[in-house]
PDB file of N, CA and C in Angstrom:
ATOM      1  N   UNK A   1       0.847  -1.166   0.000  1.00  0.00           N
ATOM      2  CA  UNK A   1       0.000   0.000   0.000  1.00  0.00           C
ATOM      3  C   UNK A   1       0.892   1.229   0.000  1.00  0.00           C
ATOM      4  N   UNK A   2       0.472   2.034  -0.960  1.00  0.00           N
ATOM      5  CA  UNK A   2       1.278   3.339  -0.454  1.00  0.00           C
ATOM      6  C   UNK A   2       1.265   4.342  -1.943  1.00  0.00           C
ATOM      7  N   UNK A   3       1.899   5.723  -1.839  1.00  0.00           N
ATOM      8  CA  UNK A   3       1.763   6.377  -2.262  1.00  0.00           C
ATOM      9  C   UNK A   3       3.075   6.155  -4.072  1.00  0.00           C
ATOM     10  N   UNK A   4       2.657   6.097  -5.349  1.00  0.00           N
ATOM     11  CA  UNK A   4       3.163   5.795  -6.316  1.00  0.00           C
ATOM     12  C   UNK A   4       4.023   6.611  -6.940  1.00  0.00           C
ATOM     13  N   UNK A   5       5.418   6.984  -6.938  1.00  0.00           N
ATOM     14  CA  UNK A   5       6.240   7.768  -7.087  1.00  0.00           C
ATOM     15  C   UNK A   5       7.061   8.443  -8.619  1.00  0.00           C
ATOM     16  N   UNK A   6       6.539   6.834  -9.028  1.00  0.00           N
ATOM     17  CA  UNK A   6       6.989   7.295 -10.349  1.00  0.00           C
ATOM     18  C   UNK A   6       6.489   5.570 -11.297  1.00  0.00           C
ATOM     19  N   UNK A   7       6.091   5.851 -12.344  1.00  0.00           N
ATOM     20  CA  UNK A   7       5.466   4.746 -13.581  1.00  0.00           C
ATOM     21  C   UNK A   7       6.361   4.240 -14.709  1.00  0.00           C
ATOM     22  N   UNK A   8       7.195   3.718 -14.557  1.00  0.00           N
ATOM     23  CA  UNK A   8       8.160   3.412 -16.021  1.00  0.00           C
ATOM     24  C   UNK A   8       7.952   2.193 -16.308  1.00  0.00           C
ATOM     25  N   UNK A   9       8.240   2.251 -17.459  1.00  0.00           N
ATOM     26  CA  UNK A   9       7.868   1.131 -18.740  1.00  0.00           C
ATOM     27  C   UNK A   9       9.468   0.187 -17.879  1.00  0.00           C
ATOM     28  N   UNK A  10       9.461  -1.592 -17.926  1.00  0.00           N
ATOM     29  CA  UNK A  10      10.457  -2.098 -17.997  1.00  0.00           C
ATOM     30  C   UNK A  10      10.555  -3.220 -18.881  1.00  0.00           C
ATOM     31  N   UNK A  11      11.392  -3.540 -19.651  1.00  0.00           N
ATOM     32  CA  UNK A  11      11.633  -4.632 -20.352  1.00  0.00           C
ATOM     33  C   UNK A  11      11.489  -5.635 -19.843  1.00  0.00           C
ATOM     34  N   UNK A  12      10.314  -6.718 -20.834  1.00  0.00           N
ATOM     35  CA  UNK A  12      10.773  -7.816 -20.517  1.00  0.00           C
ATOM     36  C   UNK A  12       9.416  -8.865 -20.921  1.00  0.00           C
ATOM     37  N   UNK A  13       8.927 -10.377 -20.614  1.00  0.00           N
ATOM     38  CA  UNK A  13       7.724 -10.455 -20.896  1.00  0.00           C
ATOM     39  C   UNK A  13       6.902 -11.010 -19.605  1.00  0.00           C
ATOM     40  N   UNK A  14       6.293 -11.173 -19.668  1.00  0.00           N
ATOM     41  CA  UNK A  14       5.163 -11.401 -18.401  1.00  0.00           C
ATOM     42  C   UNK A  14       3.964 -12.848 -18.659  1.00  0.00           C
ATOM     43  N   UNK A  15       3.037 -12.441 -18.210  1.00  0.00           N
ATOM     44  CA  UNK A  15       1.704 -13.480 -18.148  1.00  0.00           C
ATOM     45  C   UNK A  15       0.286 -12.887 -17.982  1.00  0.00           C
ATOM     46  N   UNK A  16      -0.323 -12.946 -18.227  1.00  0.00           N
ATOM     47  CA  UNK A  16      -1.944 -12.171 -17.420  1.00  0.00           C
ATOM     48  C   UNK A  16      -2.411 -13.415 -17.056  1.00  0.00           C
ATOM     49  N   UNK A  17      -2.541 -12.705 -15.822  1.00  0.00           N
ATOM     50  CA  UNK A  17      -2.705 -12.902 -14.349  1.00  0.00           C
ATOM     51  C   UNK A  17      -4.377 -13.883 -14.403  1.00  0.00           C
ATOM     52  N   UNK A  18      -4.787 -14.762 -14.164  1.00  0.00           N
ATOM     53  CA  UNK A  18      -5.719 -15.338 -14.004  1.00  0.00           C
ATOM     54  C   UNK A  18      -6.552 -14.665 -13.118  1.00  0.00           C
ATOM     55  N   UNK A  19      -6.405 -14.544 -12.045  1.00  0.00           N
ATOM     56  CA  UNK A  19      -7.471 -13.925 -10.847  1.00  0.00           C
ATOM     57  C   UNK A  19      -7.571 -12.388 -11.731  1.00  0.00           C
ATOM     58  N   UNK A  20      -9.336 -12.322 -11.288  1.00  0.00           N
ATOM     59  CA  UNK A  20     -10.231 -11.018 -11.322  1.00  0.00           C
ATOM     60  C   UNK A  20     -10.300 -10.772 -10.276  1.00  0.00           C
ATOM     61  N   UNK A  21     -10.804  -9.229  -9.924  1.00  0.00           N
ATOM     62  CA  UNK A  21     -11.432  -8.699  -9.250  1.00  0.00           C
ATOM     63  C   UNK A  21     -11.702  -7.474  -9.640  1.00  0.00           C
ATOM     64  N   UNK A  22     -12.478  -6.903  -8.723  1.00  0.00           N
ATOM     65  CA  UNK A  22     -12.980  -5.235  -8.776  1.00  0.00           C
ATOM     66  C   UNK A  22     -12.052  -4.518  -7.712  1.00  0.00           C
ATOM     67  N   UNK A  23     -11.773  -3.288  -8.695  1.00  0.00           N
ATOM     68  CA  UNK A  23     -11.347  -2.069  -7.938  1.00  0.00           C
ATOM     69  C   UNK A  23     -11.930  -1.081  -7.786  1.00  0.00           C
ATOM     70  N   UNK A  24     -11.920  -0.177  -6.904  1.00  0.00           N
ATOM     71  CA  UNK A  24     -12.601   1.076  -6.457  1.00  0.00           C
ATOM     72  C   UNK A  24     -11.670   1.978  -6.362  1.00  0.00           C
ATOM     73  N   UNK A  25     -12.318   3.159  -6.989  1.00  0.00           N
ATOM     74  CA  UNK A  25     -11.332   4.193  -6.978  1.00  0.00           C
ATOM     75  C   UNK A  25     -11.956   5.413  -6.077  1.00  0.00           C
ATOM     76  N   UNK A  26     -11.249   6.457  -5.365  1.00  0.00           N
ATOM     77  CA  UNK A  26     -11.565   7.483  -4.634  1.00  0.00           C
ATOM     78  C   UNK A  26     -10.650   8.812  -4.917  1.00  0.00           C
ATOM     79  N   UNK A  27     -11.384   9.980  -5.192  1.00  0.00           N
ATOM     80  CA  UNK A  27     -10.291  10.924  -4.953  1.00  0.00           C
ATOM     81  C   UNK A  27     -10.054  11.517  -3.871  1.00  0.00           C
ATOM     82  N   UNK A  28      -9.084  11.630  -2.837  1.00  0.00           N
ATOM     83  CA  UNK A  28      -8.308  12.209  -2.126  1.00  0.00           C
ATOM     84  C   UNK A  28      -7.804  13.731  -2.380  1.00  0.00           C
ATOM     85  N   UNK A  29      -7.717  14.765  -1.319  1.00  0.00           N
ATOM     86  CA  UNK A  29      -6.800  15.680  -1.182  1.00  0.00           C
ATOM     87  C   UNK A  29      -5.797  15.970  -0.409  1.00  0.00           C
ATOM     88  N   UNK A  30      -4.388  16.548  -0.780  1.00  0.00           N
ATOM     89  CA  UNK A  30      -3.084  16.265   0.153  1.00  0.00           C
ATOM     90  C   UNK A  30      -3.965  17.493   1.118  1.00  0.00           C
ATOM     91  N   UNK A  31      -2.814  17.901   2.071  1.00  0.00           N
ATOM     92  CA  UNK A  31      -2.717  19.071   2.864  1.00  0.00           C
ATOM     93  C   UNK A  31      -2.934  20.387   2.289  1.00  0.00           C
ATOM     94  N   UNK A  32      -2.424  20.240   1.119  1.00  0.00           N
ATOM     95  CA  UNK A  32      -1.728  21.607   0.109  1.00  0.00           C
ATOM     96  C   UNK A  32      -3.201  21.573  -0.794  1.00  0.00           C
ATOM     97  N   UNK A  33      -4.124  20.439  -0.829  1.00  0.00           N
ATOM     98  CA  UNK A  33      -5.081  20.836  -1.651  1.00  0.00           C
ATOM     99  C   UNK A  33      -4.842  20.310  -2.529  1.00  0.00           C
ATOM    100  N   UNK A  34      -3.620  19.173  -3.231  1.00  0.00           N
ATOM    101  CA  UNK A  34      -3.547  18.323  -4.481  1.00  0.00           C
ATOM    102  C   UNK A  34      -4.138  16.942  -4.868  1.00  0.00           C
ATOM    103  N   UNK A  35      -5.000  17.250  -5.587  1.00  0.00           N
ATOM    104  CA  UNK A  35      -5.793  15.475  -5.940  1.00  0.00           C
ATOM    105  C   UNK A  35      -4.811  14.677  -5.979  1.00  0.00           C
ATOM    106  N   UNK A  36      -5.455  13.818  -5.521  1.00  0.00           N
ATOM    107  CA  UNK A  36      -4.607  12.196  -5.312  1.00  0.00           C
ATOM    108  C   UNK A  36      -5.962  11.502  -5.147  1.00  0.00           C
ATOM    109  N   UNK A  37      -5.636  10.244  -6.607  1.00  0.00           N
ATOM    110  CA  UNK A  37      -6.623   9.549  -6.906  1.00  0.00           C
ATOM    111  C   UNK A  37      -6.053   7.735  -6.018  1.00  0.00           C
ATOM    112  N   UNK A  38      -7.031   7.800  -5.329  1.00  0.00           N
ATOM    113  CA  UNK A  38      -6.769   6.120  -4.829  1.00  0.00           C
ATOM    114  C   UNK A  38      -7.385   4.897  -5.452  1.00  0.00           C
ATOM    115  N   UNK A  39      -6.668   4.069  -5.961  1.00  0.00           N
ATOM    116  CA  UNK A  39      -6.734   2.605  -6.371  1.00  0.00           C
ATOM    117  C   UNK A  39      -6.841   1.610  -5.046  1.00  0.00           C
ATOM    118  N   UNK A  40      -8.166   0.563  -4.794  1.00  0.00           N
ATOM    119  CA  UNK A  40      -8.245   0.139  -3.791  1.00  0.00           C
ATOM    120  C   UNK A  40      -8.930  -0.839  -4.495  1.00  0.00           C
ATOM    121  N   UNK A  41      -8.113  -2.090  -3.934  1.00  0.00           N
ATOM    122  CA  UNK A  41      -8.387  -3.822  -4.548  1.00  0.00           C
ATOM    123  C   UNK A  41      -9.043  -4.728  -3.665  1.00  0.00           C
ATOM    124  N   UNK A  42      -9.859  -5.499  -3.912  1.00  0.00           N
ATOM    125  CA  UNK A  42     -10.001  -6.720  -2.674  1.00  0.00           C
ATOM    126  C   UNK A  42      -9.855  -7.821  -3.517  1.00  0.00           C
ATOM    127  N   UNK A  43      -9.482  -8.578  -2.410  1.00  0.00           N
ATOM    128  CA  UNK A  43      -9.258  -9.962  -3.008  1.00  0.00           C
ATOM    129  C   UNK A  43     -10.444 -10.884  -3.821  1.00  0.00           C
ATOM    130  N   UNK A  44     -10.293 -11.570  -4.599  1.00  0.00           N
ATOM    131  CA  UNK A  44     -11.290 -12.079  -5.227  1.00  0.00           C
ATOM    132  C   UNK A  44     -12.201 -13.321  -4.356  1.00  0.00           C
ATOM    133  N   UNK A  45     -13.290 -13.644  -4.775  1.00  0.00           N
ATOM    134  CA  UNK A  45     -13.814 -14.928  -4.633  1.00  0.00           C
ATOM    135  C   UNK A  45     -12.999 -15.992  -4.054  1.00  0.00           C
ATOM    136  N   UNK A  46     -12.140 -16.626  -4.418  1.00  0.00           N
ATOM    137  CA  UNK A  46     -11.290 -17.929  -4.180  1.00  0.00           C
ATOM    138  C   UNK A  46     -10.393 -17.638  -2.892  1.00  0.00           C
ATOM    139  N   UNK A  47      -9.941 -15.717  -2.405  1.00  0.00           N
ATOM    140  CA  UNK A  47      -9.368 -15.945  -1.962  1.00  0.00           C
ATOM    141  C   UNK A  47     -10.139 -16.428  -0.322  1.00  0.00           C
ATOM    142  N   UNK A  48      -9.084 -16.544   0.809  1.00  0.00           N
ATOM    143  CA  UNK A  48      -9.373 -17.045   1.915  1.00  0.00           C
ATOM    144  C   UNK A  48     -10.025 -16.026   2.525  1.00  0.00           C
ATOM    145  N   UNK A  49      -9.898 -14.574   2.679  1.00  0.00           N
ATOM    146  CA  UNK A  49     -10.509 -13.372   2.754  1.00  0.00           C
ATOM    147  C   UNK A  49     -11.186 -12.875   1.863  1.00  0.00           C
ATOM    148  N   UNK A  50     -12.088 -13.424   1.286  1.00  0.00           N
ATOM    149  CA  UNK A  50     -13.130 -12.973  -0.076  1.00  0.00           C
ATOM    150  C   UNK A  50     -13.756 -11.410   0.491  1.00  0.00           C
ATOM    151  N   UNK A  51     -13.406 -10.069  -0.270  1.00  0.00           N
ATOM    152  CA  UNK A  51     -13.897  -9.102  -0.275  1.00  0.00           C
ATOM    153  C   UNK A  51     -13.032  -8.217   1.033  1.00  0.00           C
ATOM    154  N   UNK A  52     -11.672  -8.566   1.542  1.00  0.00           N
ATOM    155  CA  UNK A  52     -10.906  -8.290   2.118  1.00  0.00           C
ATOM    156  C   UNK A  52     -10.158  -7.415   1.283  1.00  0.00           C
ATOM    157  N   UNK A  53      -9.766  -5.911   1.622  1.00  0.00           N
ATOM    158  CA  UNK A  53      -8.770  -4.978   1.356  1.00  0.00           C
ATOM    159  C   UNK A  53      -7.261  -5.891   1.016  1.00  0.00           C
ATOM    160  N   UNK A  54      -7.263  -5.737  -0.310  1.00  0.00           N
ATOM    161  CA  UNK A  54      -5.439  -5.931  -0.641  1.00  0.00           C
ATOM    162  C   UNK A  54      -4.388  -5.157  -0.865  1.00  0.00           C
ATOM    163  N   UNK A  55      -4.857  -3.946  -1.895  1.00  0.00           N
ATOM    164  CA  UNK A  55      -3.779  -3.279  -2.170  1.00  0.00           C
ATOM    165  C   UNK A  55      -4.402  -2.042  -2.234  1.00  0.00           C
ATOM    166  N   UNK A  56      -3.680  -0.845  -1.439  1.00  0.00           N
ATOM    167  CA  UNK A  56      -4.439   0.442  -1.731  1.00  0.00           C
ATOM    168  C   UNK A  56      -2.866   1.037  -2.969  1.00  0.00           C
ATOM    169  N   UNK A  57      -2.963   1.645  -4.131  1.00  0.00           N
ATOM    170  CA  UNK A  57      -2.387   2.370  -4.709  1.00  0.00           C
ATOM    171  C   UNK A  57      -2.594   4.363  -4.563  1.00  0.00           C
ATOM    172  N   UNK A  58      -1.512   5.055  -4.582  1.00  0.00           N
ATOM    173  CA  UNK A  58      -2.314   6.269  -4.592  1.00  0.00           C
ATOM    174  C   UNK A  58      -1.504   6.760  -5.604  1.00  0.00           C
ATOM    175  N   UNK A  59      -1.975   8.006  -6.530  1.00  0.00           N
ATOM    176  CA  UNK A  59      -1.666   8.539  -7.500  1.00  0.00           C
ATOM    177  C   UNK A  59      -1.440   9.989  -7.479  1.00  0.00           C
ATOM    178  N   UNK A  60      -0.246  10.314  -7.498  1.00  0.00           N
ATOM    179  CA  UNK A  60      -0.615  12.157  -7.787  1.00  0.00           C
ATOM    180  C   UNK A  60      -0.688  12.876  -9.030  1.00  0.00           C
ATOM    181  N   UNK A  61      -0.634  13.384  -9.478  1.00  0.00           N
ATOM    182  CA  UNK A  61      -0.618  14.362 -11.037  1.00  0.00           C
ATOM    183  C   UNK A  61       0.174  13.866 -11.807  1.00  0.00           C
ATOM    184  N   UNK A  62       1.462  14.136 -11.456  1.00  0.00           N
ATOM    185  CA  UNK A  62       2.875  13.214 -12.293  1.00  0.00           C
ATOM    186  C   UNK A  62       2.904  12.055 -12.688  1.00  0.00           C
ATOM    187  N   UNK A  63       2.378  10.745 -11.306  1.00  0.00           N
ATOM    188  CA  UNK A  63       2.248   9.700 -11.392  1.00  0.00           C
ATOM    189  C   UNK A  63       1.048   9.142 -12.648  1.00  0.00           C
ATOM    190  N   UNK A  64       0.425  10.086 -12.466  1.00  0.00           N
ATOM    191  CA  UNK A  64      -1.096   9.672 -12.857  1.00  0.00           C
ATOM    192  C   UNK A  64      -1.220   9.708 -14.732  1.00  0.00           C
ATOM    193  N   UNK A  65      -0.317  11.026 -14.823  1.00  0.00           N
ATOM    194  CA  UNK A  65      -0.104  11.411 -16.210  1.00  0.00           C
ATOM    195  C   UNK A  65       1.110  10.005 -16.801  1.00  0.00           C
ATOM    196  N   UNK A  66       2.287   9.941 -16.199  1.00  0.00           N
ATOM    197  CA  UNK A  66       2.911   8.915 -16.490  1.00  0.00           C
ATOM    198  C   UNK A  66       1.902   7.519 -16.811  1.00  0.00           C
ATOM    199  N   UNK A  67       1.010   7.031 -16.173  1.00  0.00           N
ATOM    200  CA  UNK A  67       0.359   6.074 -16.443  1.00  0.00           C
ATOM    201  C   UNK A  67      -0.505   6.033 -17.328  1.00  0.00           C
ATOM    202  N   UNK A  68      -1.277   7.325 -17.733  1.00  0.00           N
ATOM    203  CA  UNK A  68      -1.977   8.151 -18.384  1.00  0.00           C
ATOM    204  C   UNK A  68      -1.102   7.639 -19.996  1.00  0.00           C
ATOM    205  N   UNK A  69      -0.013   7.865 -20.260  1.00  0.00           N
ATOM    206  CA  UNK A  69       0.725   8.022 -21.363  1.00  0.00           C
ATOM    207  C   UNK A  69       0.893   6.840 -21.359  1.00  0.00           C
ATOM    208  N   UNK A  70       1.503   5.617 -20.694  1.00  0.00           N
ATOM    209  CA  UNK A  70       1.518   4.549 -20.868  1.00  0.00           C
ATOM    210  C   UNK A  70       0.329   3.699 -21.600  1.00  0.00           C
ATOM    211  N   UNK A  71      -0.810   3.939 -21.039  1.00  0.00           N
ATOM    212  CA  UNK A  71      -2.215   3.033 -21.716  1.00  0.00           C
ATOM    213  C   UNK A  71      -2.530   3.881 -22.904  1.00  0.00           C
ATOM    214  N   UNK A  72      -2.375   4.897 -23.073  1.00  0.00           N
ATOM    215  CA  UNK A  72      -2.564   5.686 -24.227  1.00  0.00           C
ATOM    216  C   UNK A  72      -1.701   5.454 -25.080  1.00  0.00           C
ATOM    217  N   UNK A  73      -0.429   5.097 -25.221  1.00  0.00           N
ATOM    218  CA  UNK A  73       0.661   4.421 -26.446  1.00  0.00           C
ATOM    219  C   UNK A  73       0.659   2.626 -26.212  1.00  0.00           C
ATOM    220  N   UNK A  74      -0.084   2.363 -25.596  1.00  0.00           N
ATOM    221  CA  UNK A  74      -0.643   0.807 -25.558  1.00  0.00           C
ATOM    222  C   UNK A  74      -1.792   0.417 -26.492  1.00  0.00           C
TER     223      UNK A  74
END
């Protein structure tokens, strides 16, 4: 869990991931008044905690645009 600092592309190949689930998203404000969008996961069906909090992600402007550009040249 925690706050996402920076989004870069890395080489290499991977798998997609069998398990689904739903995420929920929330927007947040810092101290200073800056949106920060939260990514919040629960575990799926199968797991042992079905509908249990897994991963909170948070996003700020920079972060958000970096990821932003990533799915957009995908």
């Amino acid at each position: 869990m925690g706050w996402v600092t920076s989004v870069e592309r890395k080489a290499g190949t991977g798998r997609v991931q069998p398990t689904q689930f739903v995420a929920f998203e929330k927007v947040l404000e810092t101290d200073g008044g800056s949106p920060i969008v939260q990514i919040d996961t629960y575990g799926s069906s199968e797991r042992e905690s079905p509908g249990k909090q897994s991963q909170t992600l948070q996003f700020g402007r920079e972060t958000a645009a970096q990821l932003y550009a990533i799915f957009k040249d995908t």
